[in-house]
Every structure is written in C-alpha cells, then in structure tokens.
N, C-alpha and C. Protein backbone atom coordinates (compact mmCIF):
# COMPACT_ATOMS: atom_id res chain seq x y z
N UNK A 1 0.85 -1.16 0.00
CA UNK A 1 0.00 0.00 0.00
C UNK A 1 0.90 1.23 0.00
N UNK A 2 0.34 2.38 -0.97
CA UNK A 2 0.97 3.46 -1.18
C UNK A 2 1.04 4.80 0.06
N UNK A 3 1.87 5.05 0.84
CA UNK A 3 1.41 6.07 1.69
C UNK A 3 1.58 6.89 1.39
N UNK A 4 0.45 8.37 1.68
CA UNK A 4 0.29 9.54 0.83
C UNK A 4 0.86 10.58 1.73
N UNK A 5 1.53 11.39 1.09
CA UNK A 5 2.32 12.33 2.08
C UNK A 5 1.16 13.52 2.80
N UNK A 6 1.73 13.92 3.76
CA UNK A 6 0.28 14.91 4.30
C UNK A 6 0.48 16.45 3.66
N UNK A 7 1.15 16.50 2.69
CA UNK A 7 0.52 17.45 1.38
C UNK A 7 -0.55 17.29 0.86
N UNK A 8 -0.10 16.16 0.40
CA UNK A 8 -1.22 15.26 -0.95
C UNK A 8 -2.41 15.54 -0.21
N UNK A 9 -2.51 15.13 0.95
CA UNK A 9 -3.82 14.82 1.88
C UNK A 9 -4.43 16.63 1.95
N UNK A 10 -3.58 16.92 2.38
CA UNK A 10 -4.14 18.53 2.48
C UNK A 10 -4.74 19.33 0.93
N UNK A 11 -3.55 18.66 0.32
CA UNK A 11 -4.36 19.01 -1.00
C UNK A 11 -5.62 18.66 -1.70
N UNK A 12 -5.92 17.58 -1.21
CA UNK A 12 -7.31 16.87 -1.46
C UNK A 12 -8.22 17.32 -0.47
N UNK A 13 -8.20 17.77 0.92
CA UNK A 13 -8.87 18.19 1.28
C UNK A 13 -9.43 19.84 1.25
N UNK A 14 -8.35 20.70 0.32
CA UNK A 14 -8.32 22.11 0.19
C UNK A 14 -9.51 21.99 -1.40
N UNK A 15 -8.96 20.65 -2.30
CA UNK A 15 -10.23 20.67 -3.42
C UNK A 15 -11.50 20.20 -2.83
N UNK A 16 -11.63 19.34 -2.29
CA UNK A 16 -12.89 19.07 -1.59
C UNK A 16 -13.82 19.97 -0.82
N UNK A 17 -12.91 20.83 -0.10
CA UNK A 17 -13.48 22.29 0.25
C UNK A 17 -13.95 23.22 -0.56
N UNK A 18 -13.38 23.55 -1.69
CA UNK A 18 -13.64 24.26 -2.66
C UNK A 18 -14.92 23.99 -3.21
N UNK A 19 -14.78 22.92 -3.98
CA UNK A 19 -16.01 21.72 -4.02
C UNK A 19 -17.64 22.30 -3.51
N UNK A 20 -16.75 21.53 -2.04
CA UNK A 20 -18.19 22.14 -1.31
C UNK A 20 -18.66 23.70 -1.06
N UNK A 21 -17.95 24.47 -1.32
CA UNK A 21 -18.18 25.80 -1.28
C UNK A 21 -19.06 26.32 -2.43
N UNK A 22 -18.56 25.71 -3.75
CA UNK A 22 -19.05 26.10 -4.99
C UNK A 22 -20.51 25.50 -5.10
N UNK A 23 -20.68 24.08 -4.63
CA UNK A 23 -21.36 23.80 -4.33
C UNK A 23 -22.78 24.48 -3.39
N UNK A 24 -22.20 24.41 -2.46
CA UNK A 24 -23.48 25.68 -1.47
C UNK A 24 -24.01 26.94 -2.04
N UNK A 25 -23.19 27.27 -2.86
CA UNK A 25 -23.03 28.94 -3.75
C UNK A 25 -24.23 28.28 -4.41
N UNK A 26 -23.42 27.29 -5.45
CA UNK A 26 -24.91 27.14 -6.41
C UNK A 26 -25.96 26.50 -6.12
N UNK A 27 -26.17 25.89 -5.20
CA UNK A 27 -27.77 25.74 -4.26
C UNK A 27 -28.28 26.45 -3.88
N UNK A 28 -27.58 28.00 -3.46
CA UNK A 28 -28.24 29.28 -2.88
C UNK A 28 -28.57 29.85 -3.70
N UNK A 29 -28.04 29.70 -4.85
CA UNK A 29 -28.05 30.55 -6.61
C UNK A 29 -29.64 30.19 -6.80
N UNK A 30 -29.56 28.64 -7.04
CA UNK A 30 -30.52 28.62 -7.65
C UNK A 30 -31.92 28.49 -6.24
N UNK A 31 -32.06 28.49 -5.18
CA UNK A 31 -32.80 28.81 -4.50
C UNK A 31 -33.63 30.37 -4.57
N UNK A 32 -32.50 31.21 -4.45
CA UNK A 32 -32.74 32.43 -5.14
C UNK A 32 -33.96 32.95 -5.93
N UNK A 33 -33.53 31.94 -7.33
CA UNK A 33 -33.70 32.08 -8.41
C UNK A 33 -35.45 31.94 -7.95
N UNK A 34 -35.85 29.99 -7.22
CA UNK A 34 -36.66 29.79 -7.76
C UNK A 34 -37.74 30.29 -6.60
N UNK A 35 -37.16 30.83 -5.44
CA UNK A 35 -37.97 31.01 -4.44
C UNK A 35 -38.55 32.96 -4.91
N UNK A 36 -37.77 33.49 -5.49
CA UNK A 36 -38.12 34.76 -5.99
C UNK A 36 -38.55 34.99 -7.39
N UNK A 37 -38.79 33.47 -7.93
CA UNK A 37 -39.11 33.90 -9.43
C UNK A 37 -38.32 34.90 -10.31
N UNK A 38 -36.98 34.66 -10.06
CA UNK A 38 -35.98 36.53 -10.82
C UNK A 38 -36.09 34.96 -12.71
N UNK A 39 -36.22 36.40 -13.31
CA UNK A 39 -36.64 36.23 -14.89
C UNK A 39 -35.00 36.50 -15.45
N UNK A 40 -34.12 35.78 -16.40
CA UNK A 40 -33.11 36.35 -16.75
C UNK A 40 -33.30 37.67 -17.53
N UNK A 41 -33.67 38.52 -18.00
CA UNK A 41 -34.29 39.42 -18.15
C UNK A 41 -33.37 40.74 -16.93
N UNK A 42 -33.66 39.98 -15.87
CA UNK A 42 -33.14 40.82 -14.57
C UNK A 42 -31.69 41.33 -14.72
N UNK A 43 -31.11 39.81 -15.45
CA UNK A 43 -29.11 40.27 -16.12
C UNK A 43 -29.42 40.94 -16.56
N UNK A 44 -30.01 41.29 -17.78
CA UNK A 44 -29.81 42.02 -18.73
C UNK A 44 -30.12 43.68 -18.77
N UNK A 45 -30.58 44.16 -17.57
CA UNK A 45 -31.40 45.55 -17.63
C UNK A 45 -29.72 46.07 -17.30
N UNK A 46 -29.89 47.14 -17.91
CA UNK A 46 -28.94 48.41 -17.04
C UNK A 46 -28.80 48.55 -15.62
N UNK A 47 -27.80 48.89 -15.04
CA UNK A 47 -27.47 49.19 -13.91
C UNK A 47 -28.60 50.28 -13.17
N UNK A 48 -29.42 49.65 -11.84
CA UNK A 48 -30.10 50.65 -11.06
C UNK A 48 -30.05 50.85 -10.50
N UNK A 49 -30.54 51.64 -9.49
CA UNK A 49 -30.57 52.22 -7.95
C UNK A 49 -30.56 51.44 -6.85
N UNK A 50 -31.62 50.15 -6.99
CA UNK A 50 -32.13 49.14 -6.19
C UNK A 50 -32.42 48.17 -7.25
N UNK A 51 -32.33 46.44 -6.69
CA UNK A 51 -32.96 45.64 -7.34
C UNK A 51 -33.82 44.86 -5.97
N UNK A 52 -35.00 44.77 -6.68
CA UNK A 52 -36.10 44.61 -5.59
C UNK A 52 -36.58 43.17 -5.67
N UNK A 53 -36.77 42.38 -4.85
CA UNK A 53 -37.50 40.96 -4.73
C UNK A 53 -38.77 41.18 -3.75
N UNK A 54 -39.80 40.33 -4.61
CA UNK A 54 -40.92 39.97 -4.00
C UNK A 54 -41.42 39.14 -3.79
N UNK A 55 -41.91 38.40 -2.23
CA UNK A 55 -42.37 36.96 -2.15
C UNK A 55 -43.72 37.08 -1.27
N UNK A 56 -44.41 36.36 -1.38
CA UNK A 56 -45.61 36.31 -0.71
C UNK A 56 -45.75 35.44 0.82
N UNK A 57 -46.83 35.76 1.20
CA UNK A 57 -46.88 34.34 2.64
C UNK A 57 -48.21 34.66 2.86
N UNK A 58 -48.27 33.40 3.53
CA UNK A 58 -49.32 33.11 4.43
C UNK A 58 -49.37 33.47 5.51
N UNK A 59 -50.71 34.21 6.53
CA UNK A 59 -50.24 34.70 8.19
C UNK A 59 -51.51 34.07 8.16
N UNK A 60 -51.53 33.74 9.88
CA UNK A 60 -52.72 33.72 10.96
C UNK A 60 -53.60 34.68 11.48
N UNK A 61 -54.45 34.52 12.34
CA UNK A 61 -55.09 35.09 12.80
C UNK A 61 -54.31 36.21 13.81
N UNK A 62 -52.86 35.86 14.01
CA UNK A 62 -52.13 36.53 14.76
C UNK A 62 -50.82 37.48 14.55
N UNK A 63 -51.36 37.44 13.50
CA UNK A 63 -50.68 38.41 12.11
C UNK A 63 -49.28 37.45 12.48
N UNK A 64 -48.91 36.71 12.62
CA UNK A 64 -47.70 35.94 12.11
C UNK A 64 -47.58 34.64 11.12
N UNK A 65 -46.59 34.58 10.36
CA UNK A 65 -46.86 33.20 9.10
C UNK A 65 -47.24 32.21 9.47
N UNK A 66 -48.00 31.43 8.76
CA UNK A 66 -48.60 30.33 8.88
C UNK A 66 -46.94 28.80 8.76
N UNK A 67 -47.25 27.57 9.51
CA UNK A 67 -45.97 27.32 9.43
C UNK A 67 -45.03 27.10 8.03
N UNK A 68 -45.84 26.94 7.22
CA UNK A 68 -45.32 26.51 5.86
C UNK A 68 -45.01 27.72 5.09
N UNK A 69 -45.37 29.22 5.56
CA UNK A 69 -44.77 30.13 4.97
C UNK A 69 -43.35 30.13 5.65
N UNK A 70 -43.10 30.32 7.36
CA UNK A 70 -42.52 30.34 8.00
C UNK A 70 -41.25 29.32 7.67
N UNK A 71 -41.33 28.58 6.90
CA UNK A 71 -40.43 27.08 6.22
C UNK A 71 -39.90 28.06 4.67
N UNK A 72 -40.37 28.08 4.33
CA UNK A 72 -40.59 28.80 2.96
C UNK A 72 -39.48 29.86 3.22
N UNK A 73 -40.19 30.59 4.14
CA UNK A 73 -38.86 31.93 4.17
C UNK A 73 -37.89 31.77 4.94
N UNK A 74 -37.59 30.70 5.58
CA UNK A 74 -36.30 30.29 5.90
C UNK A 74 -35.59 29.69 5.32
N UNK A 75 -35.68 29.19 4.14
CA UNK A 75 -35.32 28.46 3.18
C UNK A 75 -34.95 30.05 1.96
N UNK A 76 -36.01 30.59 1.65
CA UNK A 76 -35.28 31.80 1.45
C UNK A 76 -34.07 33.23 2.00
N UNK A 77 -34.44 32.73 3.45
CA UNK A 77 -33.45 33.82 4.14
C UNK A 77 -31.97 32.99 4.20
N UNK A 78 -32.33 31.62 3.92
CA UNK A 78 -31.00 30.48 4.43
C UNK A 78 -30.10 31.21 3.16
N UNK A 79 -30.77 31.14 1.74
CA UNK A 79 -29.88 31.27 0.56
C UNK A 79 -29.57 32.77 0.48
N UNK A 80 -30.06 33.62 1.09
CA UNK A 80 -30.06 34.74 0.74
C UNK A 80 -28.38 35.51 1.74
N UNK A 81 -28.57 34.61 2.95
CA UNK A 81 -27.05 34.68 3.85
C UNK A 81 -25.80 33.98 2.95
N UNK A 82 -26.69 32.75 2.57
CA UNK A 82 -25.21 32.13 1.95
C UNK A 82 -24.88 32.63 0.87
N UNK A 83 -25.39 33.61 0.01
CA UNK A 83 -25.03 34.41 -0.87
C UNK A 83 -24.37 36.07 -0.61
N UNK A 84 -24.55 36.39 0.59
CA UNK A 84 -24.11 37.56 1.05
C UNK A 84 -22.89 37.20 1.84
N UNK A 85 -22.61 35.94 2.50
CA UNK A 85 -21.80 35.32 2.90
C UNK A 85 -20.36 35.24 1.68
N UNK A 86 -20.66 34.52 0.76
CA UNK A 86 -20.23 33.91 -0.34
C UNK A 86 -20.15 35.01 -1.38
N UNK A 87 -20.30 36.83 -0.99
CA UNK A 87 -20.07 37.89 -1.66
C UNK A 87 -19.74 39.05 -0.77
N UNK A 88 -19.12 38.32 0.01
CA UNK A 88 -18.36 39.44 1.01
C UNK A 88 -19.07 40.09 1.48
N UNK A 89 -20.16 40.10 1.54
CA UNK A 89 -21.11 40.81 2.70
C UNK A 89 -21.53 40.17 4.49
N UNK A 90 -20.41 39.86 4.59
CA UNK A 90 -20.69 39.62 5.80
C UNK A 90 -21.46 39.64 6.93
N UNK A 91 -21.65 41.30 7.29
CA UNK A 91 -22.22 41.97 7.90
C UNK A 91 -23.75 41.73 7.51
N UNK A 92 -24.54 41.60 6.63
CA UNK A 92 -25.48 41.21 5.36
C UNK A 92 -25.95 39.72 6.25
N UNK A 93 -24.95 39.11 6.03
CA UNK A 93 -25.04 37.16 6.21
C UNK A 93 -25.73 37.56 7.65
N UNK A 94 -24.98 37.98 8.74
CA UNK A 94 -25.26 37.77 9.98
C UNK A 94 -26.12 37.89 10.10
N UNK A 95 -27.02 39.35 9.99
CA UNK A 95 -28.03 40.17 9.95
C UNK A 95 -29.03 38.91 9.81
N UNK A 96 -29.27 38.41 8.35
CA UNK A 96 -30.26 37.76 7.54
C UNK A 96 -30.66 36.80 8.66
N UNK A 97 -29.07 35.79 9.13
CA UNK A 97 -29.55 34.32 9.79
C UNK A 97 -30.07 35.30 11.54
N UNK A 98 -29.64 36.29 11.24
CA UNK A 98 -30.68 36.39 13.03
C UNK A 98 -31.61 36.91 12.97
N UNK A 99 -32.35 36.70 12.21
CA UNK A 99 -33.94 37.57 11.69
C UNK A 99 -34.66 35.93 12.75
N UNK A 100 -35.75 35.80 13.12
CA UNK A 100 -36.69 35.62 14.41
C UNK A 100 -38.07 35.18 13.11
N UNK A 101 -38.40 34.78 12.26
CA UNK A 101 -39.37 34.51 11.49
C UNK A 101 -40.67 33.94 12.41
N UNK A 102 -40.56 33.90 13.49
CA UNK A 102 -41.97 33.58 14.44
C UNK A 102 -42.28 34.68 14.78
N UNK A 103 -41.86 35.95 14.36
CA UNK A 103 -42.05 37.05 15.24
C UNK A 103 -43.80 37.19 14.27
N UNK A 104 -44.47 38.43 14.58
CA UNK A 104 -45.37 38.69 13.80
C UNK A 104 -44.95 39.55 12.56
N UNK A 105 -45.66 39.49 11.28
CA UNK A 105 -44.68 39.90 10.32
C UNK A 105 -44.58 41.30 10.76
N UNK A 106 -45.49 41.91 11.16
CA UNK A 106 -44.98 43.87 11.01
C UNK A 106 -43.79 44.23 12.05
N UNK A 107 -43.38 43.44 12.74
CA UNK A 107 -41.86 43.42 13.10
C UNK A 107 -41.11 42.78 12.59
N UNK A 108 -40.77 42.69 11.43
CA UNK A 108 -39.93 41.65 10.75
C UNK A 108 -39.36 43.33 9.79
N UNK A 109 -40.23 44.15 9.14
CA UNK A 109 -39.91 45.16 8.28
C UNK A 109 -38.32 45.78 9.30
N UNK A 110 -37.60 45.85 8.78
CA UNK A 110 -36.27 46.46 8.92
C UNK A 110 -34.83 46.77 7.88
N UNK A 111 -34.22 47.81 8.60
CA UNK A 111 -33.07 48.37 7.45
C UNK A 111 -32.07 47.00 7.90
N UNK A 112 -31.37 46.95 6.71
CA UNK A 112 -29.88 45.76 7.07
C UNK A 112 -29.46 46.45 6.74
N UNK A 113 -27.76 46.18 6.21
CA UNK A 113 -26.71 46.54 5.57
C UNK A 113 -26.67 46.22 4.05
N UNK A 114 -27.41 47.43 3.45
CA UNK A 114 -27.69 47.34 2.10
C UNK A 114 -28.91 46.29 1.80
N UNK A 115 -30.08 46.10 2.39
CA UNK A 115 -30.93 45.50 2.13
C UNK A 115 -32.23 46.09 2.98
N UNK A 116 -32.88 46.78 2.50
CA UNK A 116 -34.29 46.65 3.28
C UNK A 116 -35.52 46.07 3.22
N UNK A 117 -35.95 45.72 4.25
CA UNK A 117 -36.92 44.38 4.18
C UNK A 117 -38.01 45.10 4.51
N UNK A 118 -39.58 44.61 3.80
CA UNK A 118 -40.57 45.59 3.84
C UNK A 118 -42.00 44.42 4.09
N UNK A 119 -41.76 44.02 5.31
CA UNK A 119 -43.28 42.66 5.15
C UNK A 119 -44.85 43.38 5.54
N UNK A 120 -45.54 43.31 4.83
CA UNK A 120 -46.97 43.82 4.57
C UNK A 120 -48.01 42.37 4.89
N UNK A 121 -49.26 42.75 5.00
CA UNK A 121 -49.85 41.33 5.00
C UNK A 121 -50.25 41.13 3.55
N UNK A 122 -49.47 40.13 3.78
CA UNK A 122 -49.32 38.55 2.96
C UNK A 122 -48.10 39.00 1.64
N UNK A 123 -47.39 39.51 2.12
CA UNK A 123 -46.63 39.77 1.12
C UNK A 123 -45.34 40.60 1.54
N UNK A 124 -44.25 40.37 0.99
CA UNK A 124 -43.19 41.00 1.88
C UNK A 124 -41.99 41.59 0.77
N UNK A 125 -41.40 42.98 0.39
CA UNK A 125 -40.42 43.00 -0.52
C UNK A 125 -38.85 43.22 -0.02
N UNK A 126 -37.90 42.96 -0.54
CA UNK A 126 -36.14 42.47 -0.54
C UNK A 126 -36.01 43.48 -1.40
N UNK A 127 -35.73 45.26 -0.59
CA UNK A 127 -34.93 46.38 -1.35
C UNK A 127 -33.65 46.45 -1.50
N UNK A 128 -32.48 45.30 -2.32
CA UNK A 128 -31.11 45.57 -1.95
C UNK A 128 -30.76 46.84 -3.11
N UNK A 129 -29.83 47.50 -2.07
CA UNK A 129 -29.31 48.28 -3.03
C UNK A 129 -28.52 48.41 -3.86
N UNK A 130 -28.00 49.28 -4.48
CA UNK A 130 -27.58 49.05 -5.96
C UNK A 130 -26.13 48.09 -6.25
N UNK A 131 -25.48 48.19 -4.86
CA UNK A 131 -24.25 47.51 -5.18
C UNK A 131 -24.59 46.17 -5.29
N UNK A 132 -24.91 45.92 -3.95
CA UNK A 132 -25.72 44.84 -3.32
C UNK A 132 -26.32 44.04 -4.03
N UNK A 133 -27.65 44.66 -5.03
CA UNK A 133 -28.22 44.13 -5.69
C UNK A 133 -27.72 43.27 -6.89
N UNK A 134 -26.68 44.59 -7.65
CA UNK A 134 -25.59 43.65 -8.66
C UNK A 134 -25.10 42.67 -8.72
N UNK A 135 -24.59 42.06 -6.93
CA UNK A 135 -23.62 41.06 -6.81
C UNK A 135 -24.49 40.40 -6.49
N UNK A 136 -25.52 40.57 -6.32
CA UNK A 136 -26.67 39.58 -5.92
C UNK A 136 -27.39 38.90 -7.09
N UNK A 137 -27.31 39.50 -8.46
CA UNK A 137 -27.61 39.41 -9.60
C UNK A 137 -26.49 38.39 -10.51
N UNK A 138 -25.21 38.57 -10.31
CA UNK A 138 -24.57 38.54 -10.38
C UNK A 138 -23.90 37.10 -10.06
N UNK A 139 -24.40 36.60 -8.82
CA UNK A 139 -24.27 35.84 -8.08
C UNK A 139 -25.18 34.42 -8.41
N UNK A 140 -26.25 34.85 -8.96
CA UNK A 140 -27.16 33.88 -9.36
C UNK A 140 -26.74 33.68 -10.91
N UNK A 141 -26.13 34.23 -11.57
CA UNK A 141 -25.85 33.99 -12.99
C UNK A 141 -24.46 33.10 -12.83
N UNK A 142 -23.84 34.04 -12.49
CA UNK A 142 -22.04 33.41 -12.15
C UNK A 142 -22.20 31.82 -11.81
N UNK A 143 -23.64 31.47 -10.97
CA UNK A 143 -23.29 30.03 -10.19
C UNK A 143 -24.35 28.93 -10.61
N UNK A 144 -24.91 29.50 -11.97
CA UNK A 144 -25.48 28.18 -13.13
C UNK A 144 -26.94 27.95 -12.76
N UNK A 145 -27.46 29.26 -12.15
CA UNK A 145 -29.03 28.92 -11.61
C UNK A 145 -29.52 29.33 -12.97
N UNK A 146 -30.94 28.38 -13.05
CA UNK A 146 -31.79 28.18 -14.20
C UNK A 146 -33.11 28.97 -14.14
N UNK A 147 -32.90 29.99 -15.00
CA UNK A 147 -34.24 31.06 -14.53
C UNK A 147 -35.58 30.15 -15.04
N UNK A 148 -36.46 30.65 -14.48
CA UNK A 148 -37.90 29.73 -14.78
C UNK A 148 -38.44 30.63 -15.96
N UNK A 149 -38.25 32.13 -16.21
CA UNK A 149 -38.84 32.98 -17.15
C UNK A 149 -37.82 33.48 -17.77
N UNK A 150 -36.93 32.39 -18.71
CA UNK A 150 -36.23 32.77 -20.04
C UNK A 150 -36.88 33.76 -20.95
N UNK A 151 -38.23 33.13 -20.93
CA UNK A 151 -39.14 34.12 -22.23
C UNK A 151 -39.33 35.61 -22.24
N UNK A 152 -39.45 36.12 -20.92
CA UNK A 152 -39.71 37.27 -20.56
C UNK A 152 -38.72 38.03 -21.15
C-alpha cells in the first residue's frame, strides 16, 4: 500500500473544500432564483438604484406566518445569507440568519446593511441596493441557476 504524504492529503482536502463551497453557492443561486421567481431578463437591464425581490406568505389570525410560509422563508433567508456570505457581505449574512421569522410579520420590516426588508400582510419586498443588488444578480448567474422565465 501506497502512503500519501500529508501534502497530498491537504491538497485533497483544500479541493474538496472548494467543491463544497461552490457547491453551497450554487444551491443558494438557484434557490434564489426559484424562491423569488428573478426572470433572466433581470441580467440584462442596465445598472439601477435598487434591485427589488418579491415573495408572498401566508399569516394567521395573529398576524404571524402560517408554518409553511414560516419554512418557505427560511429556506429563502437560508440562501439569501449564503449568498451575502459567499459575496463578502458579511455583515449582510449575519443580519439575515438572526432575523426571528416567528415574530409577527410587522416586526420583521427592517433596514440591514444594504438590504431593506418591507413585510406587509401577505406579502413581503427584498430592497437591496444598488451595489448589493448587482452582486446579488450577479451571483445567481455566475453560479449556473436556471431562470424559470427565459421568455420574458
């Protein structure tokens, strides 16, 4: 049996990392993609001020989401860190994963770091701003997500 020097080993474990990194990127890419409906259409506009996302939910009688919205947008807030994470927004990532989604939605509306969040009943919009938004745009193209509205 061949013994592998603990380069080799490190080196296989530095591609395997990579791997998995690129990996997570493009699961958040295309989460993105399909939890916000973005149209490729969205690449293609000119540079703006803000690029805006809109998603809907379900609430209770207690103005907070019903549980399957509450699933839904954690699954959206999950990709939305690992993409601010995974674009140097750090500050962005943290923010996102300590958002409280049991709260009732009209405390959920708040400023981040280049993102403002705007939840209304039954419907909630993602104001990132212009840098923000780019690399966020940017981010979903770069990492092989499949828009659902080519046609548009």
């Amino acid at each position: 049996m061949q013994a592998l020097s603990q380069q080799t080993i490190l080196n296989a474990r530095v591609v395997a990392d990579q791997a998995a990194i690129h990996a997570e990127s493009r699961s958040a890419a295309k989460e993105i993609v399909r939890r916000f409906l973005l149209a490729k259409r969205e690449l293609e506009r000119q540079p703006v001020s803000a690029v805006v996302l809109r998603k809907s939910f379900l609430f209770g009688d207690s103005n907070r989401m019903c549980a399957t919205s509450i699933e839904n947008m954690r699954c959206s807030f999950a990709a939305l860190a690992q993409f601010a994470g995974a674009s140097g927004l750090a500050e962005l990532a943290v923010a996102i994963e300590g958002l409280d989604l049991t709260l009732p939605y009209s405390h959920l509306s708040r400023q981040l770091p280049g993102l403002r969040m705007l939840f209304n009943k039954g419907w909630c919009e993602f104001r990132f701003d212009a840098e923000e938004g780019e690399k966020l745009l940017s981010f979903a193209n770069d990492h092989g997500a499949t828009f659902r509205f080519d046609h548009c």
